[in-house]
N, C-alpha and C. Protein backbone atom coordinates (compact mmCIF):
# COMPACT_ATOMS: atom_id res chain seq x y z
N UNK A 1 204.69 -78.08 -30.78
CA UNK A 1 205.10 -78.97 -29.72
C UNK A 1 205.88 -80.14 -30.31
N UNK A 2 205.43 -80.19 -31.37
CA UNK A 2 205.88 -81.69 -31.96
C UNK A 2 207.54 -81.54 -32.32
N UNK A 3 207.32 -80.33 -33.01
CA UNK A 3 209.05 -79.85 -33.53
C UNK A 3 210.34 -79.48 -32.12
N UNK A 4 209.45 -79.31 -31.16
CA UNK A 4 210.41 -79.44 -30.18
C UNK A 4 210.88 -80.43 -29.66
N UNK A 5 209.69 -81.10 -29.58
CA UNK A 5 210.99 -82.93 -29.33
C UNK A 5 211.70 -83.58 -30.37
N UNK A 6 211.35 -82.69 -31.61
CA UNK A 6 212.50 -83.67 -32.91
C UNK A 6 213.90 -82.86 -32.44
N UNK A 7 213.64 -81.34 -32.51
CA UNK A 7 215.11 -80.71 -32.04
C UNK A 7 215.69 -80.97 -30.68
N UNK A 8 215.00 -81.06 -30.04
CA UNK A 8 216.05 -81.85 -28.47
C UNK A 8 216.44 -83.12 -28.58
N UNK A 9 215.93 -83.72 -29.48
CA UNK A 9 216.57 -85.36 -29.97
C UNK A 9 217.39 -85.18 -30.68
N UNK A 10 217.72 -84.59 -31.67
CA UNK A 10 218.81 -84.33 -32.59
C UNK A 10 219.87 -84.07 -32.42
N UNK A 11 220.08 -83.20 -31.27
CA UNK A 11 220.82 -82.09 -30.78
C UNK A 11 221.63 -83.00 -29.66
N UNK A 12 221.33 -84.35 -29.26
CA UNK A 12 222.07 -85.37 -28.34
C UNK A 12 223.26 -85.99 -29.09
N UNK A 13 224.08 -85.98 -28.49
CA UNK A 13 225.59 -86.77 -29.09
C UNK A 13 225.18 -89.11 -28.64
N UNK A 14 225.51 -89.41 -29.29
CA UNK A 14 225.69 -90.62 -29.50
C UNK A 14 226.24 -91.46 -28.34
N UNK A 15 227.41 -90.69 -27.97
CA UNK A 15 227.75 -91.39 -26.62
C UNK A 15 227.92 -90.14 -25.55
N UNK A 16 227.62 -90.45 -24.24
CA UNK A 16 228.09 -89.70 -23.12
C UNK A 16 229.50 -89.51 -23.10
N UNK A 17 229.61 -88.59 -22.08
CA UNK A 17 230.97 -88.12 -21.27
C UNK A 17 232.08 -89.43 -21.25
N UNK A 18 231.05 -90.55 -20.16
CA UNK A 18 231.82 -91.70 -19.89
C UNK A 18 232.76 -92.55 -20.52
N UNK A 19 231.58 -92.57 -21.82
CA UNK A 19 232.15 -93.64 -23.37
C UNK A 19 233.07 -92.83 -23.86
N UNK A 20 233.14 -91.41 -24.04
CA UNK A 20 234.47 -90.93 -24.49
C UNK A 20 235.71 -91.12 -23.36
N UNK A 21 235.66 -91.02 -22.43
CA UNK A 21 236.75 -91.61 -21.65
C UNK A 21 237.16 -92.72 -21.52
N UNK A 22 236.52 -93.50 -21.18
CA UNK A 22 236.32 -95.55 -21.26
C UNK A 22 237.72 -95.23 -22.60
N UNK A 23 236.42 -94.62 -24.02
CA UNK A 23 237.57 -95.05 -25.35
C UNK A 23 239.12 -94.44 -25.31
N UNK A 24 239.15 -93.12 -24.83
CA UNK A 24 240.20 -92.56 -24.65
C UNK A 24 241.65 -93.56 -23.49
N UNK A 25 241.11 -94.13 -22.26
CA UNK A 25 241.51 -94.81 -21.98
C UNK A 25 241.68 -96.24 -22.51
N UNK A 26 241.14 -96.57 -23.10
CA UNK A 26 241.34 -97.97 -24.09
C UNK A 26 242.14 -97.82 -24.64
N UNK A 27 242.41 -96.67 -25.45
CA UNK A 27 243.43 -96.25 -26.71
C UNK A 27 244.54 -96.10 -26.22
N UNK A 28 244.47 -95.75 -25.19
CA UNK A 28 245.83 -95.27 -24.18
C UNK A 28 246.39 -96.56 -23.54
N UNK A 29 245.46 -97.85 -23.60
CA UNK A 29 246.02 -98.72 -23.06
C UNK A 29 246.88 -99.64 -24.24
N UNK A 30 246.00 -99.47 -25.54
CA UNK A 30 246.52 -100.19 -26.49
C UNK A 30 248.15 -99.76 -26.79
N UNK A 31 248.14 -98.60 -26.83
CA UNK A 31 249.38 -97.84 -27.20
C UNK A 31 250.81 -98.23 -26.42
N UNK A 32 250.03 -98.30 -25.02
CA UNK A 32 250.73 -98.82 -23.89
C UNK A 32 251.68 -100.38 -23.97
N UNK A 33 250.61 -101.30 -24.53
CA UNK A 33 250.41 -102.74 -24.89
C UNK A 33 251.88 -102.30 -25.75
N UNK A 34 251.44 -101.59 -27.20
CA UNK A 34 252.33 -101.73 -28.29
C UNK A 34 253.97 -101.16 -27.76
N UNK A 35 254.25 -100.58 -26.98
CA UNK A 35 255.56 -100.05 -26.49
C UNK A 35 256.21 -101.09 -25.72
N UNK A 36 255.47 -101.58 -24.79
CA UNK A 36 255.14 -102.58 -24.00
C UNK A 36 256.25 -103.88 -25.21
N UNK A 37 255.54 -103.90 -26.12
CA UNK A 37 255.80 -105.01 -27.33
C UNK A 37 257.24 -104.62 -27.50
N UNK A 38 257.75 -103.29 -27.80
CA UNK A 38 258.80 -103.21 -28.79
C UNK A 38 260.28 -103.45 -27.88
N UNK A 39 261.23 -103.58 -28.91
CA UNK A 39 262.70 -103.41 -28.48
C UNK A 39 262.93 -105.19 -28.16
N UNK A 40 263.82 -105.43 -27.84
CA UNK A 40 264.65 -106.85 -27.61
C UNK A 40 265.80 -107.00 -29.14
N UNK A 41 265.74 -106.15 -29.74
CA UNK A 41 266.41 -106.67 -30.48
C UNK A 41 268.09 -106.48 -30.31
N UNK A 42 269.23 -106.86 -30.92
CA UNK A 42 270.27 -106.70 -31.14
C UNK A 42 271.38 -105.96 -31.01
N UNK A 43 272.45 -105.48 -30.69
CA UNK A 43 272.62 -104.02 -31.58
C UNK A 43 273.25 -104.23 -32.58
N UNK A 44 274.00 -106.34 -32.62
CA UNK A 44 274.79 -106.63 -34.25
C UNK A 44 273.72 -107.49 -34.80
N UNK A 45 273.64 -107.24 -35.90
CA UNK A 45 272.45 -108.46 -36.58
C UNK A 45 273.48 -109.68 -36.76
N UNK A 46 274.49 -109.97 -36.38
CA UNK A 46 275.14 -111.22 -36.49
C UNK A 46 274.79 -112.33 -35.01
N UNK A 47 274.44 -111.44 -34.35
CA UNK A 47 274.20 -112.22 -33.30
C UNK A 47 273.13 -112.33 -32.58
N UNK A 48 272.75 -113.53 -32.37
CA UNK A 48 270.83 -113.84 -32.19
C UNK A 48 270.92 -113.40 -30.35
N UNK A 49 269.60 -112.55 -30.24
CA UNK A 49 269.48 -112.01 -28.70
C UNK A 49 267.98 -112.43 -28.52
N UNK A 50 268.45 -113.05 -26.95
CA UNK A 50 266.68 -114.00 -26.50
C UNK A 50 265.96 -113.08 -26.04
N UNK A 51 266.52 -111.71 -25.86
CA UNK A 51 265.49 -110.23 -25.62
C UNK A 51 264.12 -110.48 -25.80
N UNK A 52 263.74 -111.35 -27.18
CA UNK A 52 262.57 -111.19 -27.90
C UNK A 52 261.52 -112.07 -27.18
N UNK A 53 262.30 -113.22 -26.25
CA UNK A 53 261.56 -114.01 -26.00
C UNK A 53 261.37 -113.83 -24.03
N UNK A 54 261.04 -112.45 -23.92
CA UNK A 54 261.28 -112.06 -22.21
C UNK A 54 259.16 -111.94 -21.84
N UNK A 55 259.07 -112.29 -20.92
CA UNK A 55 257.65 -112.32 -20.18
C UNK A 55 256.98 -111.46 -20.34
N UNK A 56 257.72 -109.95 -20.83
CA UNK A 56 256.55 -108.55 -21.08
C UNK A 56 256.73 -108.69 -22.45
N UNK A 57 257.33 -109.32 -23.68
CA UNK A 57 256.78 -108.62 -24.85
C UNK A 57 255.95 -110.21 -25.53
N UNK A 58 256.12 -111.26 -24.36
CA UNK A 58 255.21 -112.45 -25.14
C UNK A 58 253.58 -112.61 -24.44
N UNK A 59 253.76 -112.22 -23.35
CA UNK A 59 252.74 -112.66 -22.31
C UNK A 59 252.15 -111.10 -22.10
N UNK A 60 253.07 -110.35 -21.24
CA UNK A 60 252.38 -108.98 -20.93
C UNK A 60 251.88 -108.14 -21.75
N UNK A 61 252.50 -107.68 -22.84
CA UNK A 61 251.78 -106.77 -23.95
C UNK A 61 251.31 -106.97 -24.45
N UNK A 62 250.54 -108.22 -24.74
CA UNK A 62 249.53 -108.76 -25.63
C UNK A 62 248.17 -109.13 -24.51
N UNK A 63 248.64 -109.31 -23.65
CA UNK A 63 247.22 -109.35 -22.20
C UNK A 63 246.77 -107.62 -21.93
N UNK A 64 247.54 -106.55 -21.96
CA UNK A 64 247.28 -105.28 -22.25
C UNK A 64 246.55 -104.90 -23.48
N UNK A 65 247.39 -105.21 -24.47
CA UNK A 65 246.78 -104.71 -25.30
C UNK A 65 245.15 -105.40 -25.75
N UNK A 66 244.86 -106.81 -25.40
CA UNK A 66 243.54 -107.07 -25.84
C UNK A 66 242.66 -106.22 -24.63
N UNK A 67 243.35 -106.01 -23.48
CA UNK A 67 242.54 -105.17 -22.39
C UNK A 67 241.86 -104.43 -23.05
N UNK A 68 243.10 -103.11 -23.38
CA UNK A 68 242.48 -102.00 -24.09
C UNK A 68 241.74 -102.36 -25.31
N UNK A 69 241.51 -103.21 -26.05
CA UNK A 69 240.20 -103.44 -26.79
C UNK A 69 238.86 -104.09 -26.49
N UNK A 70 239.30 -104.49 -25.76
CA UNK A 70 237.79 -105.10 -24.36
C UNK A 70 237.22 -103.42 -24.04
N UNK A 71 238.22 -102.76 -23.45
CA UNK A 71 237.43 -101.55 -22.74
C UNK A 71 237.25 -100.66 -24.27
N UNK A 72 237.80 -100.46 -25.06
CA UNK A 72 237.27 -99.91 -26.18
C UNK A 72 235.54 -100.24 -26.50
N UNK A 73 235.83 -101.65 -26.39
CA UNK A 73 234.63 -102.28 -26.98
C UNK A 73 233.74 -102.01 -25.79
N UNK A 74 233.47 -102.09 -24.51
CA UNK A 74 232.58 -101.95 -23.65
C UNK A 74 232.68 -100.19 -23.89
N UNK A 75 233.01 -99.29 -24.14
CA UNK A 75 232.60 -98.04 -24.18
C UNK A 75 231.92 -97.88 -25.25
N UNK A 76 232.11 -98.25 -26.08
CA UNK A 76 231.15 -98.23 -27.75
C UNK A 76 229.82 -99.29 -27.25
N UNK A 77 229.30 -100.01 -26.35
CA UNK A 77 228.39 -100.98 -26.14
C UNK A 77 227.60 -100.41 -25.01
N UNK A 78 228.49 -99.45 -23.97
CA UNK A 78 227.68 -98.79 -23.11
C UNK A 78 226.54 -98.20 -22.94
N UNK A 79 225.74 -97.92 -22.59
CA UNK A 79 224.77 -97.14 -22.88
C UNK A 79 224.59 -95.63 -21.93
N UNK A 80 224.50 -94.62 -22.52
CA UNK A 80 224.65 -93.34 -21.80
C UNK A 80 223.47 -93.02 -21.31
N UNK A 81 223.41 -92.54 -20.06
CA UNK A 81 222.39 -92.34 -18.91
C UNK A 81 221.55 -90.95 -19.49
């Protein structure tokens, strides 16, 4: 009797269904964030372009991307039912 509840305990994964999605979506948001970030630049390096300084790569992709590490972090903190 005893060896059967060590093997049905063992045999449980760490996180549920949920927490792998939560993380999967986190990751997907970070990624999001980082694309989000790129481009403004140039196409002559002689000439300075304010691209860099536009509302989605100072303000928006960096409010995304800490998202997706908030929800990263609440799926790793979750607790599975």
């Amino acid at each position: 009797m005893a060896s059967e509840n060590q093997n049905s305990g063992s045999n449980q994964l760490a996180f549920g269904k949920i927490n792998y999605i939560l993380t999967a979506a986190g990751a997907v948001l970070v990624v999001i964030g980082f694309f989000l970030m790129s481009g403004g630049g140039s196409e002559d390096p002689t000439v300075f372009s304010d691209g860099i300084f536009s509302f989605r790569r100072l303000t928006l992709a960096p409010i995304v991307i800490c998202g997706g590490y908030a929800l990263v972090l609440y799926a790793i903190m979750k607790k599975p039912k």
